[in-house]
PDB file of N, CA and C in Angstrom:
ATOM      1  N   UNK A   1       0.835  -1.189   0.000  1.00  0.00           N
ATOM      2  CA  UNK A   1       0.000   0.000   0.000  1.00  0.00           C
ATOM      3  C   UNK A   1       0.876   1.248   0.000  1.00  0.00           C
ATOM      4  N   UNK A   2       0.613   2.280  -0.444  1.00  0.00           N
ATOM      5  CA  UNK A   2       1.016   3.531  -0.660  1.00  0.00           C
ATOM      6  C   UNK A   2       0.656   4.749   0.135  1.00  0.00           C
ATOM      7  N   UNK A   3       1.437   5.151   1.212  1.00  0.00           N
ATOM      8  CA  UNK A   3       0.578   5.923   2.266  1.00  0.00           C
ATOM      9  C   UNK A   3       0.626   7.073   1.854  1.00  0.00           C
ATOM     10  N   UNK A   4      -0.728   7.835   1.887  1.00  0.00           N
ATOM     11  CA  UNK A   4      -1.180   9.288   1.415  1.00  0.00           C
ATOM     12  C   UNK A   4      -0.164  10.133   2.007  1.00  0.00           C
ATOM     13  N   UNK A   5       0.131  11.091   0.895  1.00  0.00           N
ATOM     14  CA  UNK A   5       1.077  12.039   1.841  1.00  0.00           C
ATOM     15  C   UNK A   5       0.237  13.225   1.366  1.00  0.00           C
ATOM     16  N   UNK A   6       1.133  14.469   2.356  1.00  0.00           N
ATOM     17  CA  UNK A   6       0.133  16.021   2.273  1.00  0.00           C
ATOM     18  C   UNK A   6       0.850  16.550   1.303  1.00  0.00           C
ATOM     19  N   UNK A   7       1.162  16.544   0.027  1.00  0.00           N
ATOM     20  CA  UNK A   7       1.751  17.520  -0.588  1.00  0.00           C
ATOM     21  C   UNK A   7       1.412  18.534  -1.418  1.00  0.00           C
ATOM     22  N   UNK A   8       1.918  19.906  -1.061  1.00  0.00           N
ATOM     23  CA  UNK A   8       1.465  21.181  -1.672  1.00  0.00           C
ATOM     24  C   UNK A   8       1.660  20.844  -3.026  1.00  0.00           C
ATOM     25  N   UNK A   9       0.330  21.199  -3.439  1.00  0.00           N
ATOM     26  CA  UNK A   9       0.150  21.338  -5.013  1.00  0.00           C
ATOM     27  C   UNK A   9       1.098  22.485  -5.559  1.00  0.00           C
ATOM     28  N   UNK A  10       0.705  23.446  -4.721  1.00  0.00           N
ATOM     29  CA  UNK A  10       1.898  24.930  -5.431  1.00  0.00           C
ATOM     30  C   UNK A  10       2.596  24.654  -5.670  1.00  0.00           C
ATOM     31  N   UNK A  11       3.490  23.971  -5.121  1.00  0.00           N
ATOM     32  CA  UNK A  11       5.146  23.615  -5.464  1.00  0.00           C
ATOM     33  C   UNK A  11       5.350  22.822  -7.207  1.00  0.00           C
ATOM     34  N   UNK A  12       4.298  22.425  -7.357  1.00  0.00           N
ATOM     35  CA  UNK A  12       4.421  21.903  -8.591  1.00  0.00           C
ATOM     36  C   UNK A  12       4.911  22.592  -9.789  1.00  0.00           C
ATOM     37  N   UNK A  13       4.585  23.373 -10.091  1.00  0.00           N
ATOM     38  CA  UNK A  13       5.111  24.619 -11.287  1.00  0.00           C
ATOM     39  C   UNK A  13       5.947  25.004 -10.783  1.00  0.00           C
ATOM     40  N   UNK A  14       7.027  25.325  -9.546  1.00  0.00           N
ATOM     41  CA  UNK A  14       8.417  25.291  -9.652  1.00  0.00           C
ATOM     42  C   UNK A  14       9.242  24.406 -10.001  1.00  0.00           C
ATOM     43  N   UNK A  15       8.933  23.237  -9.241  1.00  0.00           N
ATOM     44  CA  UNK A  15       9.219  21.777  -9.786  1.00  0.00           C
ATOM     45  C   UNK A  15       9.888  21.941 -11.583  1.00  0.00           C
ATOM     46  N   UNK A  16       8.650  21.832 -11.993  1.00  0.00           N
ATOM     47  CA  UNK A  16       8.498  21.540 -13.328  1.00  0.00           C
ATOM     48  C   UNK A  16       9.421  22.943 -14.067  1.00  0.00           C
ATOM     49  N   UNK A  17       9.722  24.254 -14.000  1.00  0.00           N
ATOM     50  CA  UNK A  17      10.189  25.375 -14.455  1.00  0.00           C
ATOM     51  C   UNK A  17      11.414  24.982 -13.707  1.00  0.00           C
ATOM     52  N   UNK A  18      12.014  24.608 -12.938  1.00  0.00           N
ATOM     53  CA  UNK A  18      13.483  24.159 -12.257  1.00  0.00           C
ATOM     54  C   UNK A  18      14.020  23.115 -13.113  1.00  0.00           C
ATOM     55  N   UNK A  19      13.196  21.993 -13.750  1.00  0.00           N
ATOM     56  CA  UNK A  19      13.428  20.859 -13.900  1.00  0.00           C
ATOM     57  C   UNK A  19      13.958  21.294 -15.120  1.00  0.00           C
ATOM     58  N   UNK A  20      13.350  22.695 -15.831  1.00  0.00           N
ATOM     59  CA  UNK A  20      13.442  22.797 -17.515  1.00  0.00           C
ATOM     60  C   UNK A  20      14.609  23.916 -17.360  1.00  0.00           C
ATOM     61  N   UNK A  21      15.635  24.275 -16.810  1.00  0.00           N
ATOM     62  CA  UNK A  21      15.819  25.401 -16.503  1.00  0.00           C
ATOM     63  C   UNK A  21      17.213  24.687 -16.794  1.00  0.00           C
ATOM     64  N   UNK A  22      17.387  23.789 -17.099  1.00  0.00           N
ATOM     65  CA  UNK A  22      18.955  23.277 -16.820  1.00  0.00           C
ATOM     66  C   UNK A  22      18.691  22.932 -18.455  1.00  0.00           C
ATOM     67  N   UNK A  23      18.233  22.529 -19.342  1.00  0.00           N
ATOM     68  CA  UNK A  23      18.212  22.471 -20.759  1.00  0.00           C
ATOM     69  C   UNK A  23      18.378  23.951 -21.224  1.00  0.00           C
ATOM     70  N   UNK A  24      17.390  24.692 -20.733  1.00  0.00           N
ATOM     71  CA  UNK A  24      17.116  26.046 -21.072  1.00  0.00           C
ATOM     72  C   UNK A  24      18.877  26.782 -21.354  1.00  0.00           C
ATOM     73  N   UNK A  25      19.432  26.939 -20.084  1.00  0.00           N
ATOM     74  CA  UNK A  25      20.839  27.014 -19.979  1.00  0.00           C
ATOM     75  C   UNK A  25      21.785  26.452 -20.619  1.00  0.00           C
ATOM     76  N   UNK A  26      21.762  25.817 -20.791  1.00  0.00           N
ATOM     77  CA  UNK A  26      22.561  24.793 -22.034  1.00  0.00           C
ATOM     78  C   UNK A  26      21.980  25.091 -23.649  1.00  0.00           C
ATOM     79  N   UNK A  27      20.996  25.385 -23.906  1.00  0.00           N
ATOM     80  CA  UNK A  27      20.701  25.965 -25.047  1.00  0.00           C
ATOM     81  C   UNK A  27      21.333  27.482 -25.395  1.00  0.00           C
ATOM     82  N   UNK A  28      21.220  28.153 -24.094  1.00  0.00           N
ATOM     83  CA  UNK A  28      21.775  29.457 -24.228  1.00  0.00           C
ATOM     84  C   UNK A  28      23.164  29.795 -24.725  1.00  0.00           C
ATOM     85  N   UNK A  29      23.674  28.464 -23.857  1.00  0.00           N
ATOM     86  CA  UNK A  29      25.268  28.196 -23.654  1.00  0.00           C
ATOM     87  C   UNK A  29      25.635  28.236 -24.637  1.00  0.00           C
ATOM     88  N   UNK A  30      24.967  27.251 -26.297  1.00  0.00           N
ATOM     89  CA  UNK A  30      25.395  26.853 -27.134  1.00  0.00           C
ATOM     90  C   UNK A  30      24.701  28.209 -27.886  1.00  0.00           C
ATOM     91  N   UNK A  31      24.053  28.794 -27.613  1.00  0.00           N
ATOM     92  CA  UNK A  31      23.659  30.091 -29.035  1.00  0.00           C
ATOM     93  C   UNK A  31      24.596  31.058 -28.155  1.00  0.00           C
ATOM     94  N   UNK A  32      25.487  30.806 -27.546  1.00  0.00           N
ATOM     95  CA  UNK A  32      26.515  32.387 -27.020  1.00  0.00           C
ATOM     96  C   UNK A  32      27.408  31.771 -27.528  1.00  0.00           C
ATOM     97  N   UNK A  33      27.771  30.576 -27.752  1.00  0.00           N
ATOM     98  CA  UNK A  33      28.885  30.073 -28.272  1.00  0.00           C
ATOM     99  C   UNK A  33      28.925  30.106 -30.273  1.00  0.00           C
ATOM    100  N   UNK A  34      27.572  30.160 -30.196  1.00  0.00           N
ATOM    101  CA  UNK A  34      27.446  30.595 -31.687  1.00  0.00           C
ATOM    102  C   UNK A  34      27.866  31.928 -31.894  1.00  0.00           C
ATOM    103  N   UNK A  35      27.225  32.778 -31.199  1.00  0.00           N
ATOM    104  CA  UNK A  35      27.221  33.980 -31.331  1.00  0.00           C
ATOM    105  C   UNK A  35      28.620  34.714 -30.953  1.00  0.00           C
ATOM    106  N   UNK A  36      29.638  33.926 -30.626  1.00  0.00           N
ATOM    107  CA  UNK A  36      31.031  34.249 -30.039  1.00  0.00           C
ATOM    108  C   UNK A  36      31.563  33.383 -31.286  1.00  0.00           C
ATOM    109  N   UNK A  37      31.670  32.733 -31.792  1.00  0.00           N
ATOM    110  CA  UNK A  37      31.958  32.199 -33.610  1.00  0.00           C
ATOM    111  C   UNK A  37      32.200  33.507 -34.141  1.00  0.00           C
ATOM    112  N   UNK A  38      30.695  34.307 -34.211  1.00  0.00           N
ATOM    113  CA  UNK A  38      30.384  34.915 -35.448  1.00  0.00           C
ATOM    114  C   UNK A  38      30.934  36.031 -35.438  1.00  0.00           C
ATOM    115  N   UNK A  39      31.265  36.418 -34.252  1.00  0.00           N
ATOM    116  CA  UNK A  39      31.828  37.509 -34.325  1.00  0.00           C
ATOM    117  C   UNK A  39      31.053  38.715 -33.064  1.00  0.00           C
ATOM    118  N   UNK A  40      30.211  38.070 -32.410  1.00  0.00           N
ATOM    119  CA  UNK A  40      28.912  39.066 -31.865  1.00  0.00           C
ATOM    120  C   UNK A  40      29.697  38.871 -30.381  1.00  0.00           C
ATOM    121  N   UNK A  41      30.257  39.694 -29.711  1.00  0.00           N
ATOM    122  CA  UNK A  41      30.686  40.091 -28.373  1.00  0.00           C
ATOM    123  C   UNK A  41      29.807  40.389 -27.460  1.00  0.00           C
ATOM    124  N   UNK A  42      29.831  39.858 -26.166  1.00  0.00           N
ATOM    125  CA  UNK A  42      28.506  40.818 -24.978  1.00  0.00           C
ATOM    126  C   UNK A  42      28.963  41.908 -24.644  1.00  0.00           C
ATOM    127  N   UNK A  43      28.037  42.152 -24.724  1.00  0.00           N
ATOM    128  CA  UNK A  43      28.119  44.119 -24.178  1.00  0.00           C
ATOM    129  C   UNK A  43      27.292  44.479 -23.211  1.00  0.00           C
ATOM    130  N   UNK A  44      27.037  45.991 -22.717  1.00  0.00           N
ATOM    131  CA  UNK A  44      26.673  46.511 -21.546  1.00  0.00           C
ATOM    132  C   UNK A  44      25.242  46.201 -21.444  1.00  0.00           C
ATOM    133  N   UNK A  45      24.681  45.935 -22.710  1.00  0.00           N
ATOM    134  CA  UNK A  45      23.281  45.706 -22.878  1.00  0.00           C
ATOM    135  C   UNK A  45      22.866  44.531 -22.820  1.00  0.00           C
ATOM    136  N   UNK A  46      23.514  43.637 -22.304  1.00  0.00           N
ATOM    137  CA  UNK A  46      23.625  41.972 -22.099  1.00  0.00           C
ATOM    138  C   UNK A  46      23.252  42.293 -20.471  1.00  0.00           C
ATOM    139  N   UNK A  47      23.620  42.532 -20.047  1.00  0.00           N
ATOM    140  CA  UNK A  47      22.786  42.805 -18.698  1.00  0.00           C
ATOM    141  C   UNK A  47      21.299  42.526 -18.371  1.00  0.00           C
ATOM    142  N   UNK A  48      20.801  43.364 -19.294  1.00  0.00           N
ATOM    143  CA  UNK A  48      19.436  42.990 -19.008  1.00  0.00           C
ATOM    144  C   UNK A  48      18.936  41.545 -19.433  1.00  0.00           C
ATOM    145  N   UNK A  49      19.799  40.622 -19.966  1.00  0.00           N
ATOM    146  CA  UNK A  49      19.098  38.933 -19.969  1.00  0.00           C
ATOM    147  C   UNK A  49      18.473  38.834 -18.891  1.00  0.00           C
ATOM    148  N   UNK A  50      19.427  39.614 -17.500  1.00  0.00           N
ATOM    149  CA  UNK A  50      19.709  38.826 -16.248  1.00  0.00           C
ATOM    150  C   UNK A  50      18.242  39.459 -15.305  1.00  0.00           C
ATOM    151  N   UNK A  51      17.489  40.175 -15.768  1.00  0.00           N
ATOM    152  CA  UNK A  51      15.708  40.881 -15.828  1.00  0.00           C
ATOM    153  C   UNK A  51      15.199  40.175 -16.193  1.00  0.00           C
ATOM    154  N   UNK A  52      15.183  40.390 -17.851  1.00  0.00           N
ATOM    155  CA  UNK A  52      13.961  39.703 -18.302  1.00  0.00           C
ATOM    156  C   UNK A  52      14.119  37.623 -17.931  1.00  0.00           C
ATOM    157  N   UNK A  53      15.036  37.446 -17.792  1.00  0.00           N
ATOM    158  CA  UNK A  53      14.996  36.229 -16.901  1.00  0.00           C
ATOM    159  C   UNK A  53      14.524  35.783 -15.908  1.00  0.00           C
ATOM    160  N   UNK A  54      15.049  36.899 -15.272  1.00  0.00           N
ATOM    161  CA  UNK A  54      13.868  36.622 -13.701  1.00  0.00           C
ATOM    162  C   UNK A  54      12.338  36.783 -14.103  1.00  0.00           C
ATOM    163  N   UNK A  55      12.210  37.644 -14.647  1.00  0.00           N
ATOM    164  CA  UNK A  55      10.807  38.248 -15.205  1.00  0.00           C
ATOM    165  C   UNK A  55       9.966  37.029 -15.909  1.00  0.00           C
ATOM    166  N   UNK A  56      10.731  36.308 -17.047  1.00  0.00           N
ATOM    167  CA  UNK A  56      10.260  34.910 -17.323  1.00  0.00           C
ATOM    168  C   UNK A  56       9.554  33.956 -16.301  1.00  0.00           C
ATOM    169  N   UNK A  57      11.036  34.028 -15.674  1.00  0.00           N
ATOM    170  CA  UNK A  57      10.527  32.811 -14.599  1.00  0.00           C
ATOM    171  C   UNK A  57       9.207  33.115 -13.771  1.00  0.00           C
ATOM    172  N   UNK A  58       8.913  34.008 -12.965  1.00  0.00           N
ATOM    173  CA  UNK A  58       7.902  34.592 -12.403  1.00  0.00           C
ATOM    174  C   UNK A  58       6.520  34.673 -12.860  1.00  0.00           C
ATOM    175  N   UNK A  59       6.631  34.979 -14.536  1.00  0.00           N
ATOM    176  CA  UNK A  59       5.686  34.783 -15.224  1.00  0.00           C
ATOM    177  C   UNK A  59       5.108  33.206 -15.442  1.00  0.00           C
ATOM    178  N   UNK A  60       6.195  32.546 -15.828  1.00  0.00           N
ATOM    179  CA  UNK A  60       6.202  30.942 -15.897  1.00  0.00           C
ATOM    180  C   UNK A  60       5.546  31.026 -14.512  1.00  0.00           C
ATOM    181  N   UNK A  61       5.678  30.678 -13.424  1.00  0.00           N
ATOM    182  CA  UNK A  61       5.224  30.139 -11.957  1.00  0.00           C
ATOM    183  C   UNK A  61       3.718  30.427 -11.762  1.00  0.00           C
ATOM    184  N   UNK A  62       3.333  32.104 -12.069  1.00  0.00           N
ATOM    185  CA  UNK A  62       2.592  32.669 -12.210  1.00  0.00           C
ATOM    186  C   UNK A  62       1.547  32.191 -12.586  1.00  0.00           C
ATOM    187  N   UNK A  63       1.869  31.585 -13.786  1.00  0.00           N
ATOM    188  CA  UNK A  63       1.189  31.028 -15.229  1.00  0.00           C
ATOM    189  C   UNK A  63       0.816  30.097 -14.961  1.00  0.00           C
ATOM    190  N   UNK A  64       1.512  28.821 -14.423  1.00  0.00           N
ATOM    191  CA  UNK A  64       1.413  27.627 -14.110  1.00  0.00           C
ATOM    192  C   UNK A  64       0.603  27.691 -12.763  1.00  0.00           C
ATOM    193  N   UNK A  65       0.689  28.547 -12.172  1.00  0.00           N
ATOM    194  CA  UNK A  65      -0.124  28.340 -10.672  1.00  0.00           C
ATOM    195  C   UNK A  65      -1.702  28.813 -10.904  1.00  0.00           C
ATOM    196  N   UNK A  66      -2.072  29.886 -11.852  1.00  0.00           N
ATOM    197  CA  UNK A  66      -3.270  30.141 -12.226  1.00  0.00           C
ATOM    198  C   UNK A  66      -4.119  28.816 -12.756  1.00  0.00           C
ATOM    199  N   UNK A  67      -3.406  28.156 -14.237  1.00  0.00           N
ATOM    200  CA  UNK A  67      -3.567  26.827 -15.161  1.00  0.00           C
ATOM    201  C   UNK A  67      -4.058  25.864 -13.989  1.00  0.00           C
ATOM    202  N   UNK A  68      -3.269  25.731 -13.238  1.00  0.00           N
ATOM    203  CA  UNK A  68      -3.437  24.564 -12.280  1.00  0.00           C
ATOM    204  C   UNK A  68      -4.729  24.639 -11.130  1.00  0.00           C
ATOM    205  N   UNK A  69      -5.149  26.272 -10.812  1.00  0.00           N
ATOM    206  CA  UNK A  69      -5.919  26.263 -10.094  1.00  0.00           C
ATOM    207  C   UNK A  69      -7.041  26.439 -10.964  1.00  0.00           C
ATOM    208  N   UNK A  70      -7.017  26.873 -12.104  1.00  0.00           N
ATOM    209  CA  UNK A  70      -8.136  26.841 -13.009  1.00  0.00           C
ATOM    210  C   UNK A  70      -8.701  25.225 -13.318  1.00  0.00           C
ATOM    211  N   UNK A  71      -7.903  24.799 -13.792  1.00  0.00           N
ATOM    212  CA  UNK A  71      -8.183  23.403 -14.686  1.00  0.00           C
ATOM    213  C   UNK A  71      -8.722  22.270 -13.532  1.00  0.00           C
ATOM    214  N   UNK A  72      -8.359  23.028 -11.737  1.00  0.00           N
ATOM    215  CA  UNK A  72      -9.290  21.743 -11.102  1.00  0.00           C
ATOM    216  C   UNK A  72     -10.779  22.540 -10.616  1.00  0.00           C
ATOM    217  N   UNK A  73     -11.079  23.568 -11.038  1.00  0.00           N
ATOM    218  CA  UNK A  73     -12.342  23.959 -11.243  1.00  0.00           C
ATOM    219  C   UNK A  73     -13.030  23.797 -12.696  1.00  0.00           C
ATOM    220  N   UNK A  74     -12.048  24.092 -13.806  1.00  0.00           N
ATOM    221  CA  UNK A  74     -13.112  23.607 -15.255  1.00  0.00           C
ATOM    222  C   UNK A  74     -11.990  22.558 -15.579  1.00  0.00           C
ATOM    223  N   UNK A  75     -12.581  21.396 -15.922  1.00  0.00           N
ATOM    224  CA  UNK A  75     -11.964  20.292 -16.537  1.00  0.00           C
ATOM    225  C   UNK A  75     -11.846  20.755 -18.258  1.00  0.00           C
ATOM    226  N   UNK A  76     -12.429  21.895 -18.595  1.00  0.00           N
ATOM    227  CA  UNK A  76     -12.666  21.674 -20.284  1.00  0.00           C
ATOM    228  C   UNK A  76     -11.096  22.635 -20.301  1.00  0.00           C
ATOM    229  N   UNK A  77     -10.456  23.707 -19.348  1.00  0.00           N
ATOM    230  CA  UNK A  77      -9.756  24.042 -19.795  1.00  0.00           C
ATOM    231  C   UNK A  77      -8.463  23.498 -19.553  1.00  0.00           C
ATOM    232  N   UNK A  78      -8.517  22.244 -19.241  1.00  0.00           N
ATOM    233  CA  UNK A  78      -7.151  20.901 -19.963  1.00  0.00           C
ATOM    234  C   UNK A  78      -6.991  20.696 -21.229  1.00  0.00           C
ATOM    235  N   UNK A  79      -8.390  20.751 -22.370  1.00  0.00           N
ATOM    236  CA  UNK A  79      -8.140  20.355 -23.300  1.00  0.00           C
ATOM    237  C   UNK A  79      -7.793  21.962 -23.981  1.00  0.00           C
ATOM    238  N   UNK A  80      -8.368  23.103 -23.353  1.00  0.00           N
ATOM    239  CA  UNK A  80      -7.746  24.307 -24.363  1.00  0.00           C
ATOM    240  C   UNK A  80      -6.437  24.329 -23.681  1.00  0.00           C
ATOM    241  N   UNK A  81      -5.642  23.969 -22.859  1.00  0.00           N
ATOM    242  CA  UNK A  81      -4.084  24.098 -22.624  1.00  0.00           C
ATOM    243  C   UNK A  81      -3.241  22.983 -22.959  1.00  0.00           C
ATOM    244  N   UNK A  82      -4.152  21.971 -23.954  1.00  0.00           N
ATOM    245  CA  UNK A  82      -3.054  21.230 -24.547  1.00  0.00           C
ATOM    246  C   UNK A  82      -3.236  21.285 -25.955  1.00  0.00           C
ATOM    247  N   UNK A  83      -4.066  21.985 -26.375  1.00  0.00           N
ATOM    248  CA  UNK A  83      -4.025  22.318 -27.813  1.00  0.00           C
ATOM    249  C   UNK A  83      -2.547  22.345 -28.415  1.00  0.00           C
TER     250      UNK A  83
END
């Protein structure tokens, strides 16, 4: 048997945005490494990745915590968020 445990649903959409966050980075890794090929240097205006990043993420959590509290009040909007 499998004993019930209490676990916060919230935590789930960090979970899942943590879990993707290490590909995410490694994709980046490899388009700066492109972009250091080509000739394209960071500059002072590279700074702001390090905003709209946070800003992403927040939105992501945000996003995912609304979806999640929505979809266990309407079941129909599972099928418009997997369109």
């Amino acid at each position: 048997m499998v004993p019930k445990m209490n676990f916060p649903i919230s935590s789930l959409p960090s979970v899942v945005i943590a879990s993707n966050l290490f590909s995410y980075f490694m994709m980046m890794g490899s388009f700066l490494i492109v972009l250091l090929t080509n000739g394209i240097y960071p500059s002072l205006n590279w700074i702001q990745y390090i905003y709209y990043l946070a800003c992403m993420n927040i939105f992501m959590f945000s996003f995912g915590l609304f979806n999640s509290t929505i979809s266990v009040w309407y079941a129909t909007t599972n099928f418009c968020c997997n369109l």
